[in-house]
Each structure stands twice: as C-alpha cells, then as structure tokens.
C-alpha atoms as a PDB file:
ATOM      1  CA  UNK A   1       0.000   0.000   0.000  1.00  0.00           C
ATOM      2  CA  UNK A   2       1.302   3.173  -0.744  1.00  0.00           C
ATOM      3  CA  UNK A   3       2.030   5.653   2.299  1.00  0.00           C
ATOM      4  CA  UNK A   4       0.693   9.304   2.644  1.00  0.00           C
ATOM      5  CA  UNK A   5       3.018  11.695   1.741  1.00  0.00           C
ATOM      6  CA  UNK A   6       2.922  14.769   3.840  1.00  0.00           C
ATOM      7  CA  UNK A   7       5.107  17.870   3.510  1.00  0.00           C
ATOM      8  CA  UNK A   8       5.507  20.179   6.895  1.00  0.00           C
ATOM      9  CA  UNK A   9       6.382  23.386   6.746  1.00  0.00           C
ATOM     10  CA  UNK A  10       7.559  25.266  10.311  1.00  0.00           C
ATOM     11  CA  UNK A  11      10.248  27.634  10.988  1.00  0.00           C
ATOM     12  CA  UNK A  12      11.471  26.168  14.024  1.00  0.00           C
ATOM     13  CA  UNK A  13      13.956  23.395  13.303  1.00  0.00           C
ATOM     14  CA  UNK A  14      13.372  21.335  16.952  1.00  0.00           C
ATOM     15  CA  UNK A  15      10.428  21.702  16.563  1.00  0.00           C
ATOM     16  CA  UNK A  16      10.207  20.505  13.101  1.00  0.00           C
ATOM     17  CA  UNK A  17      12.186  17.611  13.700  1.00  0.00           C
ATOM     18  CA  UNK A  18       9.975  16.267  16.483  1.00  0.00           C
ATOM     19  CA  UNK A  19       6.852  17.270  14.109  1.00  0.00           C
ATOM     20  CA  UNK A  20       8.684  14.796  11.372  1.00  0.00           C
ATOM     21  CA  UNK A  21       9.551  12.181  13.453  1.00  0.00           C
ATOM     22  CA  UNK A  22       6.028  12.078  15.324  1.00  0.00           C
ATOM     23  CA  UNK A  23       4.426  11.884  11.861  1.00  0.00           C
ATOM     24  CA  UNK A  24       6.987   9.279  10.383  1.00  0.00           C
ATOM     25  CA  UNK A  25       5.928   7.053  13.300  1.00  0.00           C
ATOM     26  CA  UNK A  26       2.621   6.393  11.698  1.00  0.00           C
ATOM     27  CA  UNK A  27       4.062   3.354   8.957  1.00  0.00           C
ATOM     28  CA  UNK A  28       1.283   4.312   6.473  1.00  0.00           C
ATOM     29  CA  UNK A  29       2.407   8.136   6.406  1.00  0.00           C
ATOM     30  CA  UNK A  30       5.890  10.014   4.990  1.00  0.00           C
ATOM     31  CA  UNK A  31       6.704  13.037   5.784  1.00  0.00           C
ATOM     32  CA  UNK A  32       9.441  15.028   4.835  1.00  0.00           C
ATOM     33  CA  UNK A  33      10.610  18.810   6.429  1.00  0.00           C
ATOM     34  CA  UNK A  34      10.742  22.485   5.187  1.00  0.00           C
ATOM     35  CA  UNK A  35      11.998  25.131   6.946  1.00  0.00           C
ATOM     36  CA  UNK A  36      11.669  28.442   4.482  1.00  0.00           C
ATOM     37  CA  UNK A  37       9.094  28.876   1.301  1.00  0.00           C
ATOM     38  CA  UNK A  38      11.943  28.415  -0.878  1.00  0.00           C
ATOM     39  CA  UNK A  39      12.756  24.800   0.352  1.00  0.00           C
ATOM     40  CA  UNK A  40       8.425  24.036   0.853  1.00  0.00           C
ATOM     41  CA  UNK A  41       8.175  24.889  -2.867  1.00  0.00           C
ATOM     42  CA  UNK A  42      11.432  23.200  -3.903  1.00  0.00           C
ATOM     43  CA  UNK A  43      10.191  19.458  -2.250  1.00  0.00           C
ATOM     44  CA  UNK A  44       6.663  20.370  -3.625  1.00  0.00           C
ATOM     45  CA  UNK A  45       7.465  20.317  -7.079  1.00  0.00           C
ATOM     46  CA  UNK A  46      10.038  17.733  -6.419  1.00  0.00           C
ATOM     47  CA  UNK A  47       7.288  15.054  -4.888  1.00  0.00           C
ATOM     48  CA  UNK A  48       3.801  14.325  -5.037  1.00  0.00           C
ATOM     49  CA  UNK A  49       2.503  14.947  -1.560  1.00  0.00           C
ATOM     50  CA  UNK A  50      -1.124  13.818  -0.623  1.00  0.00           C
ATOM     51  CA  UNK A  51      -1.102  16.904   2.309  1.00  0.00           C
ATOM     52  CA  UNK A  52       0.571  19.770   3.351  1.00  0.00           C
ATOM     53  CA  UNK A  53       1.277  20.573   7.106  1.00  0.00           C
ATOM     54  CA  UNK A  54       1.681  24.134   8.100  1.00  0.00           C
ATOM     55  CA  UNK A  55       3.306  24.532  11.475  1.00  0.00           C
ATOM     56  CA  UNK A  56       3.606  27.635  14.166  1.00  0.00           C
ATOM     57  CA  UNK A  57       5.791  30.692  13.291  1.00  0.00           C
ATOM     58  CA  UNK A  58       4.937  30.923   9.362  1.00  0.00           C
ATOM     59  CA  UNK A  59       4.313  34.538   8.439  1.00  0.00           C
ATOM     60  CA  UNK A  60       0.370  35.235   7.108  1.00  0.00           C
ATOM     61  CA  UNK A  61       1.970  36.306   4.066  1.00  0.00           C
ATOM     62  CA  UNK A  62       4.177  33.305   3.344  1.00  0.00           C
ATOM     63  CA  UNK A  63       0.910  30.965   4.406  1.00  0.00           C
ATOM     64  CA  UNK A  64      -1.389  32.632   1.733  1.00  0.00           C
ATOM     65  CA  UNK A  65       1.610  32.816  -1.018  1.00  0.00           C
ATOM     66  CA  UNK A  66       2.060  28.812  -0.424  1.00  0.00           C
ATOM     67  CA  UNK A  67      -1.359  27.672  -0.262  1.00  0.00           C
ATOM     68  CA  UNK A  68      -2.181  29.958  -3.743  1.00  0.00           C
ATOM     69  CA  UNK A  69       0.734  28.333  -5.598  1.00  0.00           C
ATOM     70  CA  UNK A  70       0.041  24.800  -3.762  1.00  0.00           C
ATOM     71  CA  UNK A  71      -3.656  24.880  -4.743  1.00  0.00           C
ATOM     72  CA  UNK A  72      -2.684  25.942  -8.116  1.00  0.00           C
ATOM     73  CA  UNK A  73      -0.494  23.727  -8.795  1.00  0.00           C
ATOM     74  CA  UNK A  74      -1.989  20.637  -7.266  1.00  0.00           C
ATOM     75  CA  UNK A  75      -6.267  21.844  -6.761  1.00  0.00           C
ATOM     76  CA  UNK A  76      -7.823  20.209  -4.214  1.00  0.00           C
ATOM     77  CA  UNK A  77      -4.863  19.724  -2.180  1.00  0.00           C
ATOM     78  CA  UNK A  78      -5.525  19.242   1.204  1.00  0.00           C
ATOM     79  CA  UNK A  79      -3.647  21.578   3.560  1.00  0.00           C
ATOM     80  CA  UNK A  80      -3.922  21.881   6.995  1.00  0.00           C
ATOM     81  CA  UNK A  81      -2.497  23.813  10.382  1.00  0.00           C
ATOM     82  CA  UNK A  82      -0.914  22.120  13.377  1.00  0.00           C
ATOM     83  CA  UNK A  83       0.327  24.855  15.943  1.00  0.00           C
ATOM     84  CA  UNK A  84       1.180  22.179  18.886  1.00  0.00           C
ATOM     85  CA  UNK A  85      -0.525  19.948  21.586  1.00  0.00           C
ATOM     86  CA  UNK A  86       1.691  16.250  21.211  1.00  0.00           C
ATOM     87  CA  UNK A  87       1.287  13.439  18.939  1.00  0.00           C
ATOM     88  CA  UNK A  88      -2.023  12.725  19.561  1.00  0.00           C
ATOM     89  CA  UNK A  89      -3.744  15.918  18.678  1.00  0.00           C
ATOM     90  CA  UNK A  90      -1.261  15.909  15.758  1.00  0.00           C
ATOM     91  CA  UNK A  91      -2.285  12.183  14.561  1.00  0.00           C
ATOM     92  CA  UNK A  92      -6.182  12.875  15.348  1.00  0.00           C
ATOM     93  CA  UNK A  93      -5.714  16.468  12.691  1.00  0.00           C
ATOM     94  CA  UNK A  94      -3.740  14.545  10.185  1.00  0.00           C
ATOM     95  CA  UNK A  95      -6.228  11.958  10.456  1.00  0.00           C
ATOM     96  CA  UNK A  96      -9.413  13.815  10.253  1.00  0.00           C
ATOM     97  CA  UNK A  97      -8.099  16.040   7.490  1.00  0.00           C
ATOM     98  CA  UNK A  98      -7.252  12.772   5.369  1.00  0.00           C
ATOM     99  CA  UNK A  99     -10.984  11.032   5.967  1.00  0.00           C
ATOM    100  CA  UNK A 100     -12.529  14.230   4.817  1.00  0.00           C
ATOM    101  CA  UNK A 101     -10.551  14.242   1.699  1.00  0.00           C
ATOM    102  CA  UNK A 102     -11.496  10.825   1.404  1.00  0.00           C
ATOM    103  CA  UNK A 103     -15.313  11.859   1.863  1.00  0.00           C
ATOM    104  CA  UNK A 104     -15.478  14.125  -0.893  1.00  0.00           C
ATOM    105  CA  UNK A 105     -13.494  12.275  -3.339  1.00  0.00           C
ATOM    106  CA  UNK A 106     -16.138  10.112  -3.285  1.00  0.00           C
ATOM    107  CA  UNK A 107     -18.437   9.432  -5.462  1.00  0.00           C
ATOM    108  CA  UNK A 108     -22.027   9.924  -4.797  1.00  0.00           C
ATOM    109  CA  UNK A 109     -24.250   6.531  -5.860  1.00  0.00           C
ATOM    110  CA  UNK A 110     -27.855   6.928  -5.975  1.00  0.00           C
ATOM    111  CA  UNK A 111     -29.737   3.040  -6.338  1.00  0.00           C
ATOM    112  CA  UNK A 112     -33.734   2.865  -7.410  1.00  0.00           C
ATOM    113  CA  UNK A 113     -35.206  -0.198  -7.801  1.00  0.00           C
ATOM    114  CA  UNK A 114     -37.247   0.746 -11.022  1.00  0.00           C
ATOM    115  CA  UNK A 115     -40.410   1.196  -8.475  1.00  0.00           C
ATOM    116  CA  UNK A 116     -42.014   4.610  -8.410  1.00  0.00           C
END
C-alpha cells in the first residue's frame, strides 16, 4: 500500500524535527521537512505529496503565497495547520483532514429499484 506523503512546513527546526519524526511514526504516512518557502516549494514540485502541514511561526503572508501556488499547482490539495498539543492531537488532525478528503473524493451513488 502506498504511504501518505505529507510535507511540513515550520520555521522552528526542533520543533520541526519532532513534528517529522512524530508523523513518520505512523508506517502508512511520509513526511518530509521544510523550513523556508523556498525549500516548501522546492520538495513540492520535487514530490507528489497527498497533504501539506503548516506549522507555528509561518508569516500570514508566506501561508497565503504557499497555499495559492500549492492549490494551483496541485487543486484540491488538502492543507492543513498544526500549531502544537503532542502526537495525539497531531495524529487525530492529520487523520481527520485525510478522511474528509477521502469523503469528498467520493463518489455519490444513488440506487432505485425501477419502483415509483
């Protein structure tokens, strides 16, 4: 089975680390670590990433510059925001954020049994 590829973006490198390692603990996820836009961008074109991670300390201009290009380049992306509170909370956002993806990808199916 192929694992979820997730990209995090932070600006605080302990804290990214732990962020990476927490998610990498999960065997059906990969994640992989950015520190600026430039390198976020870089390892976005580089890979195919199923979600995007932003962390504390990104800039409100750098968060709306990334998730314009991200959703342009890849629509429908699902990005999300993790600001803290341990691996659980962190596992219970990526997870939530992936099932609703996973909701609307969906397709609807409608049955009738020919009766009126």
């Amino acid at each position: 089975m192929k694992k979820i590829e997730i990209l995090v973006i932070g600006r605080n490198p302990a804290i990214m680390e732990t962020v990476v390692r927490l998610v990498n603990q999960n065997d059906q996820w990969n994640a992989a670590g950015a520190l600026t836009d430039e390198e976020a961008i870089e390892l976005f074109h580089k890979y195919s990433f199923d979600l995007v991670l932003l962390g504390s300390g990104i800039e409100e201009a750098s968060e709306i510059k990334l998730r314009k290009l991200f959703n342009y380049q890849r629509p429908g992306i699902t990005i999300i925001q993790h600001f803290g509170g341990g691996s659980g909370l962190l596992s219970n956002e990526i997870m939530a954020a992936l099932d609703k993806k996973a909701k609307e990808e969906k397709p609807e199916i409608h049955f009738t049994d020919g009766m009126y």
